[in-house]
Structures are given as structure tokens and as C-alpha cells.
N, C-alpha and C. Protein backbone atom coordinates (compact mmCIF):
# COMPACT_ATOMS: atom_id res chain seq x y z
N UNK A 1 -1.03 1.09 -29.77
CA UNK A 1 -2.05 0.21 -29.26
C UNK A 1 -1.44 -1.17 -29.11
N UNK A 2 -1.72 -1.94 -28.17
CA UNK A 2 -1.27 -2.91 -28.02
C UNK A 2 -2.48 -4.37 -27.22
N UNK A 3 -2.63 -5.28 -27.93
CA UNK A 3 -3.51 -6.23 -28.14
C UNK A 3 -3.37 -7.34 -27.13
N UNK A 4 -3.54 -7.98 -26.00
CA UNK A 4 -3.07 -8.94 -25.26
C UNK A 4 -4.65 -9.91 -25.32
N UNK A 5 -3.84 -11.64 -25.75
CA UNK A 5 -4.93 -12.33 -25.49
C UNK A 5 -4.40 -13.81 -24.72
N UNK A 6 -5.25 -14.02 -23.95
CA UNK A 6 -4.80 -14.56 -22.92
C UNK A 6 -5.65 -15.75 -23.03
N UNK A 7 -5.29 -17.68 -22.47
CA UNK A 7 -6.48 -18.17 -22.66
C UNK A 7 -5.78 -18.99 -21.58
N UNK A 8 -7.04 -19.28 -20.57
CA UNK A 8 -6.74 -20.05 -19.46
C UNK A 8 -7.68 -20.95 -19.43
N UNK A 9 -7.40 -22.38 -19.29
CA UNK A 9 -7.79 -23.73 -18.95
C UNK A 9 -8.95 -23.83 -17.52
N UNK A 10 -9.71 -24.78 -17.75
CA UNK A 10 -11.10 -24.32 -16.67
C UNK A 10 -10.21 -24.66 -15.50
N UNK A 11 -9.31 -25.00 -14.97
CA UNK A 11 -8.59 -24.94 -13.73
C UNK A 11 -8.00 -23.63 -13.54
N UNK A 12 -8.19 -22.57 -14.32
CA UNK A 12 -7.43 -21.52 -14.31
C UNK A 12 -6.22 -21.24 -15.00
N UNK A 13 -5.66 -22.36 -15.37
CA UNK A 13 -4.01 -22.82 -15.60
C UNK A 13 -3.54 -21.72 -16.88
N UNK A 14 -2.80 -21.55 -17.16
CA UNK A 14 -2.49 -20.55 -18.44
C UNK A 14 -1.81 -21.11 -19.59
N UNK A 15 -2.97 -21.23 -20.63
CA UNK A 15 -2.35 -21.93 -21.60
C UNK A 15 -1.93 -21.68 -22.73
N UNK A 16 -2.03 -20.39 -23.36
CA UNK A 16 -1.36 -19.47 -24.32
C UNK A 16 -1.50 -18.03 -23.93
N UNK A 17 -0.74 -17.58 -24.44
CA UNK A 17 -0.53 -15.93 -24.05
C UNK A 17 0.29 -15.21 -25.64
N UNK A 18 -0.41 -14.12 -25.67
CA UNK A 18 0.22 -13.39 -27.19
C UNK A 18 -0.07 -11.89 -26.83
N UNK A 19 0.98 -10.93 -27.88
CA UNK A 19 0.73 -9.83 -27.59
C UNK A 19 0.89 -9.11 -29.21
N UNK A 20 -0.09 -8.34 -28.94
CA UNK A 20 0.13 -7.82 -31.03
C UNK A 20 0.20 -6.49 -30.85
N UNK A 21 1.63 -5.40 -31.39
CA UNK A 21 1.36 -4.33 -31.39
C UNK A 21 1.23 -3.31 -32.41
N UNK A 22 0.47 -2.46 -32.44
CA UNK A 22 0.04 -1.84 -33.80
C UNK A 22 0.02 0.02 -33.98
N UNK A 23 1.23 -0.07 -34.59
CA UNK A 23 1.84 1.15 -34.45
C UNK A 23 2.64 1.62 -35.60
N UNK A 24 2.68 2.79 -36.40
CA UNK A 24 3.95 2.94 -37.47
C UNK A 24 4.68 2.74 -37.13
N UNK A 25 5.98 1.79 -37.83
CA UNK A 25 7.09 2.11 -37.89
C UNK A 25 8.03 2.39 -38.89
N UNK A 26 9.23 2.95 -37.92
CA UNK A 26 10.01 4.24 -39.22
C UNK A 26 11.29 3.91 -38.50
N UNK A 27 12.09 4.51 -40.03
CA UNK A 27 13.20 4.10 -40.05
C UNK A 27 14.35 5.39 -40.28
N UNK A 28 15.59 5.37 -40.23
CA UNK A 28 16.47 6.56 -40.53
C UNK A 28 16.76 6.60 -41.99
N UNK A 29 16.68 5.68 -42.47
CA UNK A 29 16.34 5.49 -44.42
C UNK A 29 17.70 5.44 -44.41
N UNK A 30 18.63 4.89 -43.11
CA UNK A 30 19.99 3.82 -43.84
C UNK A 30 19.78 2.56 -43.24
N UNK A 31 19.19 2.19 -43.10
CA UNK A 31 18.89 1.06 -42.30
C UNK A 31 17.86 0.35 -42.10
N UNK A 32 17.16 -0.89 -42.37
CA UNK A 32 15.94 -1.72 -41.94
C UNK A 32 15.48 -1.53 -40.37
N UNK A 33 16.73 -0.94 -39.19
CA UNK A 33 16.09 -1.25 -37.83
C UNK A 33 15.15 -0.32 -37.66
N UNK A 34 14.48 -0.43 -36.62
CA UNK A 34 13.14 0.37 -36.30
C UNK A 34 14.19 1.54 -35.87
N UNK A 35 13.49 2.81 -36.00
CA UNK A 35 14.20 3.90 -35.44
C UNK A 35 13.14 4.76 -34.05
N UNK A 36 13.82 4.98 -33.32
CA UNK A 36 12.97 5.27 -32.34
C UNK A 36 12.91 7.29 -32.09
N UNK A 37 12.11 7.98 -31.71
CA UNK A 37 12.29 9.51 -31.32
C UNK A 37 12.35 9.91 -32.74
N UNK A 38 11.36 10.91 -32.26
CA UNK A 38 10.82 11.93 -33.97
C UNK A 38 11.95 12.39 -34.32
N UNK A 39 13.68 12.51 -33.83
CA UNK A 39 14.36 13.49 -34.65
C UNK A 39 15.31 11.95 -35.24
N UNK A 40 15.01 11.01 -35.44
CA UNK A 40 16.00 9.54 -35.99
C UNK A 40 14.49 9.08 -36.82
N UNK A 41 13.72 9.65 -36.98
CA UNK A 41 12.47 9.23 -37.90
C UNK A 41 12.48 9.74 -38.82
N UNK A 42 12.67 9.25 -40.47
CA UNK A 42 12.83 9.42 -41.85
C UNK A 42 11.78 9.22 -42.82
N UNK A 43 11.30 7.67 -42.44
CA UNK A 43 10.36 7.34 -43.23
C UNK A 43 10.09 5.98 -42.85
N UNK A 44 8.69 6.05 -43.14
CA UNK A 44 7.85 4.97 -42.80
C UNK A 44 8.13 3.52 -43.19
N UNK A 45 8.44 2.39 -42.84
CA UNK A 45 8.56 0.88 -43.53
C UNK A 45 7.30 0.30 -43.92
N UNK A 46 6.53 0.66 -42.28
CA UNK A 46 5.15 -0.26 -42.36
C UNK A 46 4.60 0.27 -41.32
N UNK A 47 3.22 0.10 -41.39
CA UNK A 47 2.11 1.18 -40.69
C UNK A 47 0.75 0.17 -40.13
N UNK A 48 1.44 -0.72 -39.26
CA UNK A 48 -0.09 -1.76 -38.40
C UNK A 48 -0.89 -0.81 -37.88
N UNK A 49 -0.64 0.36 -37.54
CA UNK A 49 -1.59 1.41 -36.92
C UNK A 49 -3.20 0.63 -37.03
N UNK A 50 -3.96 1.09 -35.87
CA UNK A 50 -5.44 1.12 -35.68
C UNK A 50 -6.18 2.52 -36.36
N UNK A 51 -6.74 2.28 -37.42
CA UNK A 51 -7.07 3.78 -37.52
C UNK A 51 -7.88 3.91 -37.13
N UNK A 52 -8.89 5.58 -36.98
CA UNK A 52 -9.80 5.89 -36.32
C UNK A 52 -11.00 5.48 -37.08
N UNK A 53 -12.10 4.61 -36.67
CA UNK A 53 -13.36 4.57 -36.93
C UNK A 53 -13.39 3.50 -38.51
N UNK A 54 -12.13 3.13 -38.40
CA UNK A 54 -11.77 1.81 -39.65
C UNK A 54 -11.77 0.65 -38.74
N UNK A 55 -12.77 -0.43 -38.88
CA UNK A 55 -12.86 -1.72 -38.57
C UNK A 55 -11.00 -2.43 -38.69
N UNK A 56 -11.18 -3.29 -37.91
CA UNK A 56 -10.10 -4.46 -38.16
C UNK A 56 -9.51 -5.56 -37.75
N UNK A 57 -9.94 -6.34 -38.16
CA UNK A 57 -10.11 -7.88 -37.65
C UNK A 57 -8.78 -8.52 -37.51
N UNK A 58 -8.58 -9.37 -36.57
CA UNK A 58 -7.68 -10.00 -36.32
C UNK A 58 -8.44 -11.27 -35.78
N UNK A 59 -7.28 -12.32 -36.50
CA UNK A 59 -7.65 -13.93 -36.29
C UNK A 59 -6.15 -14.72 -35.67
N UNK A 60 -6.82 -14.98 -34.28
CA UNK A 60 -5.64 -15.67 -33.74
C UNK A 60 -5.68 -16.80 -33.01
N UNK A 61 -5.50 -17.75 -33.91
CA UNK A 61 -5.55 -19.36 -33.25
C UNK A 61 -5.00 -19.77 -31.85
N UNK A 62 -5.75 -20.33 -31.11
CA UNK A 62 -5.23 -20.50 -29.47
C UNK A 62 -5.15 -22.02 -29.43
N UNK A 63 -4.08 -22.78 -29.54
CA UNK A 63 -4.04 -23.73 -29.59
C UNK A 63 -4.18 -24.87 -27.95
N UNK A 64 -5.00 -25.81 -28.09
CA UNK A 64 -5.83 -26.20 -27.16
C UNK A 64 -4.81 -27.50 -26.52
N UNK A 65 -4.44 -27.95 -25.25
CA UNK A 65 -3.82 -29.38 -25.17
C UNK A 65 -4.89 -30.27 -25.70
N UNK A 66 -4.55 -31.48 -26.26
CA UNK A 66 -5.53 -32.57 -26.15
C UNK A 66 -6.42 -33.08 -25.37
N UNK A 67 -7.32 -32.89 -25.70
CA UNK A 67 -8.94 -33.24 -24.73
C UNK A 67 -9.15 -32.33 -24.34
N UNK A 68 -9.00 -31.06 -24.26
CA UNK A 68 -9.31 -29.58 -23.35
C UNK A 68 -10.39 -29.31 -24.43
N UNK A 69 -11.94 -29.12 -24.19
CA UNK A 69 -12.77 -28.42 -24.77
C UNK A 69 -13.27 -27.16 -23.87
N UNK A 70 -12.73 -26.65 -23.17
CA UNK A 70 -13.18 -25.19 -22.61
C UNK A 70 -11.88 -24.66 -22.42
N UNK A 71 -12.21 -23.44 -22.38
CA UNK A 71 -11.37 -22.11 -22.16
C UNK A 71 -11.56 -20.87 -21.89
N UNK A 72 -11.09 -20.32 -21.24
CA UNK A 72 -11.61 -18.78 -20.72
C UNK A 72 -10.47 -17.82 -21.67
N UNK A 73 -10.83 -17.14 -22.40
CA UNK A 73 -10.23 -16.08 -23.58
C UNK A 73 -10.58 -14.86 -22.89
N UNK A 74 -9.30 -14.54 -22.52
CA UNK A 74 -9.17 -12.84 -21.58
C UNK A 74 -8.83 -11.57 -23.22
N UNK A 75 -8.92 -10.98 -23.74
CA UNK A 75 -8.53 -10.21 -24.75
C UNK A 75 -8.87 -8.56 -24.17
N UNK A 76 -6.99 -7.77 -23.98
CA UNK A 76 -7.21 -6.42 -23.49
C UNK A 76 -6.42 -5.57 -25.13
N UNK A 77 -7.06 -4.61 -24.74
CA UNK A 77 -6.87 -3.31 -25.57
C UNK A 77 -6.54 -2.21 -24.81
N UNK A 78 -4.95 -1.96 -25.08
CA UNK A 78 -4.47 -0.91 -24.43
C UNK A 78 -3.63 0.25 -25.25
N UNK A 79 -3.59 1.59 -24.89
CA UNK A 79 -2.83 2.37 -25.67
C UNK A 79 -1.40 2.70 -24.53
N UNK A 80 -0.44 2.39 -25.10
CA UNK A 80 0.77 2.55 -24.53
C UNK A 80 1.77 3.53 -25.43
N UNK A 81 1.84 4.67 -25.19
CA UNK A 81 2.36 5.57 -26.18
C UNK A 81 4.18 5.56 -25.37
N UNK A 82 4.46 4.97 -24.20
CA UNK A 82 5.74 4.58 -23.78
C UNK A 82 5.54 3.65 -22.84
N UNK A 83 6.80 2.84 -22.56
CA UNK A 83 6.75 1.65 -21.21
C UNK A 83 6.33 2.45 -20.46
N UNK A 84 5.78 2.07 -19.73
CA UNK A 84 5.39 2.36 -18.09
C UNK A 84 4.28 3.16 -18.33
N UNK A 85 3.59 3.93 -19.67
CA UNK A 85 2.37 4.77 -19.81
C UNK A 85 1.37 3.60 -20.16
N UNK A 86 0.15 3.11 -19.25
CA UNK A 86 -0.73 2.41 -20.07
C UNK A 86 -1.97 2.89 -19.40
N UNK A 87 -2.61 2.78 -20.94
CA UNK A 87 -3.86 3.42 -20.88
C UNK A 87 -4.77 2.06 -20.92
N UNK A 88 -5.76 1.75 -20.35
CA UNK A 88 -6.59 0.67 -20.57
C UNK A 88 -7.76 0.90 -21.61
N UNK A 89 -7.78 0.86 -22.53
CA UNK A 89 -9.32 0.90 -23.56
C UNK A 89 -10.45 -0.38 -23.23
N UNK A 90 -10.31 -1.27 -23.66
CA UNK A 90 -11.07 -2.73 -23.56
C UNK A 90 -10.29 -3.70 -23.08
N UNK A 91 -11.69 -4.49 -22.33
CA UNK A 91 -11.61 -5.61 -22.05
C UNK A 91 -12.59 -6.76 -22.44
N UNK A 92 -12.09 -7.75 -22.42
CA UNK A 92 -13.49 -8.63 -23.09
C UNK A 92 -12.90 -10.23 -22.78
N UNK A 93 -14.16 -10.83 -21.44
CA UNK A 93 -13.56 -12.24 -20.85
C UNK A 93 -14.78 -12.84 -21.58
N UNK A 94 -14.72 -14.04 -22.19
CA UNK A 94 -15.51 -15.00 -22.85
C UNK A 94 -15.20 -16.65 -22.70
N UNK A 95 -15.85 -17.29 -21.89
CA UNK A 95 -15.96 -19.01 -22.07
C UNK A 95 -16.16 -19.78 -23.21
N UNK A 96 -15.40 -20.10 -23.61
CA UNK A 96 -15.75 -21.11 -24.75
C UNK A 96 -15.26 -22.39 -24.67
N UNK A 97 -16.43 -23.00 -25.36
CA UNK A 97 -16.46 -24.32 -25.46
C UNK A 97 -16.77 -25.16 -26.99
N UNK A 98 -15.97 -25.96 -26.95
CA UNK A 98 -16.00 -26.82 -28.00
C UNK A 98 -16.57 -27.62 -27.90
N UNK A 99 -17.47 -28.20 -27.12
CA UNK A 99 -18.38 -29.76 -27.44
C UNK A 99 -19.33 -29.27 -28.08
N UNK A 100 -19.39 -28.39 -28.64
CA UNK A 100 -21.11 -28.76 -29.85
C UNK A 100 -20.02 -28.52 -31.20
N UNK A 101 -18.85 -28.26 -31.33
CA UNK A 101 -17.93 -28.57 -32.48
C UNK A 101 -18.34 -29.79 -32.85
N UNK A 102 -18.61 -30.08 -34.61
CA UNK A 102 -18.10 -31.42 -35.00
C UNK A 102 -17.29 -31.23 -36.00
């Protein structure tokens, strides 16, 4: 699964961009690098996986230029089980604004 959030300036302009991906990863158990293909897979390091029907929040600060109180926050949810395979799950475009912030 892979997380893209996008935030564009009321001119459209693009003003941060991030991508979070959440997936086991495994290793050949001589080595810290990620190991790729089930027959170089040993054992697990760490497991961001999405599980099924388990909530899970993510908090990710979009940092604003000075004086910018609006923004358009694009956030997609996709399953990509290889490059070039993408599956689209969610999408979700939201305006926000900071002038009633104090």
C-alpha cells in the first residue's frame, strides 16, 4: 500500500508532496538491506503493513509558506504489489483553511 499526500496553494502551485509506504519488510538474515523475491526472504525486520479491518492513523505535518492560510490536501491510497501494477483504492480532496486558527 502506498500513501501519497499532496498539498497545493489556492493558485494551484505545489507546495509539499510525500509518499508513505506500508509493507513488510524482510531480510536474508546476513544483512540489514531490504531483501527483495520470496526465495532471498528470511525474516522479517519490520512490518508497516495496513492490516485488514485494524484502524491506523497517520499524522503528517504540511508545512505552509508564510502568510498562506489555504490549501487544497489531495491524499491517494493505492495498492502497488510491483512498479508499474497500481491499483487505485482512495481518494480524498479537502480545502483547508486556517483563518479561524488562533
Amino acid at each position: 500500500m502506498v500513501l501519497d499526500v499532496t498539498a497545493n496553494g489556492p493558485d494551484g502551485k505545489k507546495i509539499f508532496q510525500t509518499s508513505r509506504i506500508y509493507a513488510a519488510q524482510a531480510t536474508d538474515s546476513c544483512s540489514t538491506q531490504t531483501a527483495l523475491g520470496p526465495d532471498k526472504k528470511l525474516g522479517l525486520i519490520r512490518d508497516t503493513s495496513i492490516q485488514p479491518f485494524a484502524a491506523k492513523e497517520e499524522t503528517i505535518e504540511v508545512p505552509l509558506p508564510a502568510g498562506m492560510m489555504d490549501a487544497v490536501i489531495e491524499v491517494n491510497l493505492r495498492y502497488q504489489p510491483r512498479p508499474g501494477n497500481i491499483y487505485p483504492i482512495h481518494k480524498v480532496v479537502r480545502n483547508v483553511s486556517l483563518d479561524k486558527v488562533k
